[in-house]
Protein backbone atom coordinates (compact mmCIF):
# COMPACT_ATOMS: atom_id res chain seq x y z
CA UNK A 1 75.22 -225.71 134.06
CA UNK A 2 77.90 -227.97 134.58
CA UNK A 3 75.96 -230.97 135.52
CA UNK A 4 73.41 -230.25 132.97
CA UNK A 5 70.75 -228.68 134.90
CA UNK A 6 69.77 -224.98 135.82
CA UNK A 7 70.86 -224.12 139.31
CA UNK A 8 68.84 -221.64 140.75
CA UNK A 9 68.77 -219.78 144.23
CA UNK A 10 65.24 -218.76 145.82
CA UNK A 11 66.32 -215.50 147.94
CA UNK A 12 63.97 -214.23 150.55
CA UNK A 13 64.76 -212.19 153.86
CA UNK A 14 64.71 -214.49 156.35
CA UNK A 15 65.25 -218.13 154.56
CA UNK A 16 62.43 -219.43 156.35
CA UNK A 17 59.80 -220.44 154.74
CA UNK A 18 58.82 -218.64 151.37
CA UNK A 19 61.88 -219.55 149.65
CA UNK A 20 62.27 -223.00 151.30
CA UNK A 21 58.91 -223.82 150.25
CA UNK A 22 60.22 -222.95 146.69
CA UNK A 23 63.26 -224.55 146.77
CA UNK A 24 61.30 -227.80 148.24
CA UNK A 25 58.59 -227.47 145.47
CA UNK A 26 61.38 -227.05 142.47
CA UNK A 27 63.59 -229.62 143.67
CA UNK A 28 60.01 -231.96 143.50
CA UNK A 29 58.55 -230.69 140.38
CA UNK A 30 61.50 -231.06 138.02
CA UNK A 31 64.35 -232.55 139.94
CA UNK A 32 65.30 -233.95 136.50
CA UNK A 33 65.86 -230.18 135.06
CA UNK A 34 66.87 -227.93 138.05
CA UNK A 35 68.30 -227.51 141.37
CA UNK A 36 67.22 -225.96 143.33
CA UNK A 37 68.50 -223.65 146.61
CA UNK A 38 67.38 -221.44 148.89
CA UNK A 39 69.02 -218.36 151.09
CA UNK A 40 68.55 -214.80 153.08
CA UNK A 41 69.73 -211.45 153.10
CA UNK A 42 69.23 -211.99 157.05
CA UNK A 43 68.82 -215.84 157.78
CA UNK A 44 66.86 -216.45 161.20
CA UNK A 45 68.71 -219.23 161.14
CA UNK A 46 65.59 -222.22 161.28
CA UNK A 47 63.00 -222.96 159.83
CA UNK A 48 58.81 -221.89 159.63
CA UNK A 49 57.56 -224.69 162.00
CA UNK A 50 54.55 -224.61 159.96
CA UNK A 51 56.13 -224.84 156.66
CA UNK A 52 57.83 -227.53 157.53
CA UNK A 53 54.25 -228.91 159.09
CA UNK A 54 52.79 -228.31 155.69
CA UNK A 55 55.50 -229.89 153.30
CA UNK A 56 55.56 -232.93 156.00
CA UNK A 57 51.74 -233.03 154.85
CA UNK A 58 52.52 -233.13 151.45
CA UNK A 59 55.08 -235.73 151.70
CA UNK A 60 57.68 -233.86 151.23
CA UNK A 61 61.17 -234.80 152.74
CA UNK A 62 62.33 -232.50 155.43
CA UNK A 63 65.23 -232.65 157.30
CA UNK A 64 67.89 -231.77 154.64
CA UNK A 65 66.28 -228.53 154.73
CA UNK A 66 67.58 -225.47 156.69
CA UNK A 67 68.17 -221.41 156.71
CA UNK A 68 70.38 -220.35 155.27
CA UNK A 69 72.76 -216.81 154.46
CA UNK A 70 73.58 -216.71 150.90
CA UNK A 71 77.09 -215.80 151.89
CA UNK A 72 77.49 -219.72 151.56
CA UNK A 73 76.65 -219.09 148.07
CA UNK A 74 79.68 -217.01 147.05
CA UNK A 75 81.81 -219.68 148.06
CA UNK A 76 84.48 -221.23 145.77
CA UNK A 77 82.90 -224.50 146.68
CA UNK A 78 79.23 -223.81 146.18
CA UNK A 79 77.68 -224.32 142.61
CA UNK A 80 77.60 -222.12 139.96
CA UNK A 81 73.76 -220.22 140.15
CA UNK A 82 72.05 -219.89 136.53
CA UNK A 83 69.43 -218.37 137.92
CA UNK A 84 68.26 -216.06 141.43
CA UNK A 85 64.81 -215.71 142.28
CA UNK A 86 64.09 -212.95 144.68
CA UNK A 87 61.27 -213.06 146.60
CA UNK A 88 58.77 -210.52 148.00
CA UNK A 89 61.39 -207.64 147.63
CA UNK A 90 64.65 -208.94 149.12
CA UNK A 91 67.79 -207.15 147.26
CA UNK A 92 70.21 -208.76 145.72
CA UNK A 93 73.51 -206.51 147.17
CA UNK A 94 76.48 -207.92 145.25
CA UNK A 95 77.36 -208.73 142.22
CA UNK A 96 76.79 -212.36 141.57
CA UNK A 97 79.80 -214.75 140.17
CA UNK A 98 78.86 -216.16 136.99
CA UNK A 99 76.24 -213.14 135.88
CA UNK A 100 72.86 -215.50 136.68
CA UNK A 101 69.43 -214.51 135.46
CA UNK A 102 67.72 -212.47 138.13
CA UNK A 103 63.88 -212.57 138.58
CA UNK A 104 61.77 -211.02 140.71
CA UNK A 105 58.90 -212.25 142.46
CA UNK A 106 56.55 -210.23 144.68
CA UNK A 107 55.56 -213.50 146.96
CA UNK A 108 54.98 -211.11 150.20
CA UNK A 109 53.92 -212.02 153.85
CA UNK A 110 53.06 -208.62 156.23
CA UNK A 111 53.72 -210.65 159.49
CA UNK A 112 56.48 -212.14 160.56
CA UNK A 113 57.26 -215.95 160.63
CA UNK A 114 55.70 -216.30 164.32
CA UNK A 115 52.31 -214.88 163.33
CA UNK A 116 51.61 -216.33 160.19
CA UNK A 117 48.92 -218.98 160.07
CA UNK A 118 48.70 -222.23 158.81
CA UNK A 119 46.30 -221.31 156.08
CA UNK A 120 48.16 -217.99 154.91
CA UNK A 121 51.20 -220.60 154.67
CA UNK A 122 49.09 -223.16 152.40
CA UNK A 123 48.19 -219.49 150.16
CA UNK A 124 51.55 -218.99 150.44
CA UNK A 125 52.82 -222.19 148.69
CA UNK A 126 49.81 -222.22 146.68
CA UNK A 127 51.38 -219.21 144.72
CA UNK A 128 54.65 -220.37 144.69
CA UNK A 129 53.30 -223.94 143.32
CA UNK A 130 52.13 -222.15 140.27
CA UNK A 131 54.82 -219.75 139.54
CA UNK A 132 57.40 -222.53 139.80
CA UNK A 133 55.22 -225.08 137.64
CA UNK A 134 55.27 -222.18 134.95
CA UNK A 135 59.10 -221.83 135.78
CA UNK A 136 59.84 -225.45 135.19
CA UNK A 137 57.53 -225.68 131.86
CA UNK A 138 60.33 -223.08 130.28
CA UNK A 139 62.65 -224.29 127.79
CA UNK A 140 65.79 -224.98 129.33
CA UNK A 141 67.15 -222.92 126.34
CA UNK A 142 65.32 -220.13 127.63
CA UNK A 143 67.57 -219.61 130.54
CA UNK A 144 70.69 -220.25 128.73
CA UNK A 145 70.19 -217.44 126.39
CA UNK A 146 69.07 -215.16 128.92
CA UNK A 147 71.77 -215.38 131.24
CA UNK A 148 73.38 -212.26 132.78
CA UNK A 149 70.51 -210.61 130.98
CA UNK A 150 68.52 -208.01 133.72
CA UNK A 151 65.54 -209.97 133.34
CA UNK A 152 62.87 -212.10 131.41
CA UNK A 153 59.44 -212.49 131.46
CA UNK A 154 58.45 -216.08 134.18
CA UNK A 155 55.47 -214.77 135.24
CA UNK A 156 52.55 -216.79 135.25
């Protein structure tokens, strides 16, 4: 927390749309409190057209967002993470530099990026709009104390 605020990583498979609809959504809600990031266990290496289509709706800025491997992560360079979200079962396979807070969140999609509709993407950020407003609402304490802990309860 070296600039104050609680960096956290949104994990998902592919990096291309569940957790950079979360990272876009924390990085809105509470810029002021976190930062937020997003990465893959197996980037495919752009982004959901439609979440990008949907975020665009929503007024969202776009085009600093991209896929991502969280390789780029473990960098000396790269900040610190307080805390990793992992989303809709992707593993976290190596031990993470700093000992961050690790939640799980079971966000999942059954199709890949291709198929999924406009509408299950909406649902999609719909659920991730909640969890993260109940994320942000946390003490900042909260994830100070629990750090390098196996996990906490975030669930809204």
């Amino acid at each position: 927390m070296a600039s104050g605020k609680i960096n956290i990583l949104f994990l998902s498979a592919g990096n291309a749309m569940r957790s950079i609809l979360a990272e876009a959504l924390l990085n809105r809600i509470a810029s002021e409190r976190f930062r937020a990031f997003s990465a893959g266990s197996s980037p495919l290496c752009r982004v959901d057209p439609q979440a990008v289509a949907l975020l665009r709706t929503l007024g969202y800025d776009t085009k600093a967002l991209r896929s991502k491997c969280w390789v780029e992560f473990l960098a000396p360079t790269a900040p610190v993470m307080d805390v990793i979200v992992l989303i809709g079962g992707t593993m976290l396979r190596t031990a993470w530099p700093g000992e961050p807070l690790v939640l799980e969140w079971h966000i999942p999609t059954e199709l890949q990026p291709d198929h999924i509709l406009s509408d299950q993407v909406a649902h999609i950020y719909g659920l991730l709009e909640a969890r993260i407003a109940h994320l942000a609402s946390q003490p900042l304490d909260l994830f100070k104390e629990a750090s390098g802990e196996e996990s906490i309860s975030l669930v809204a």
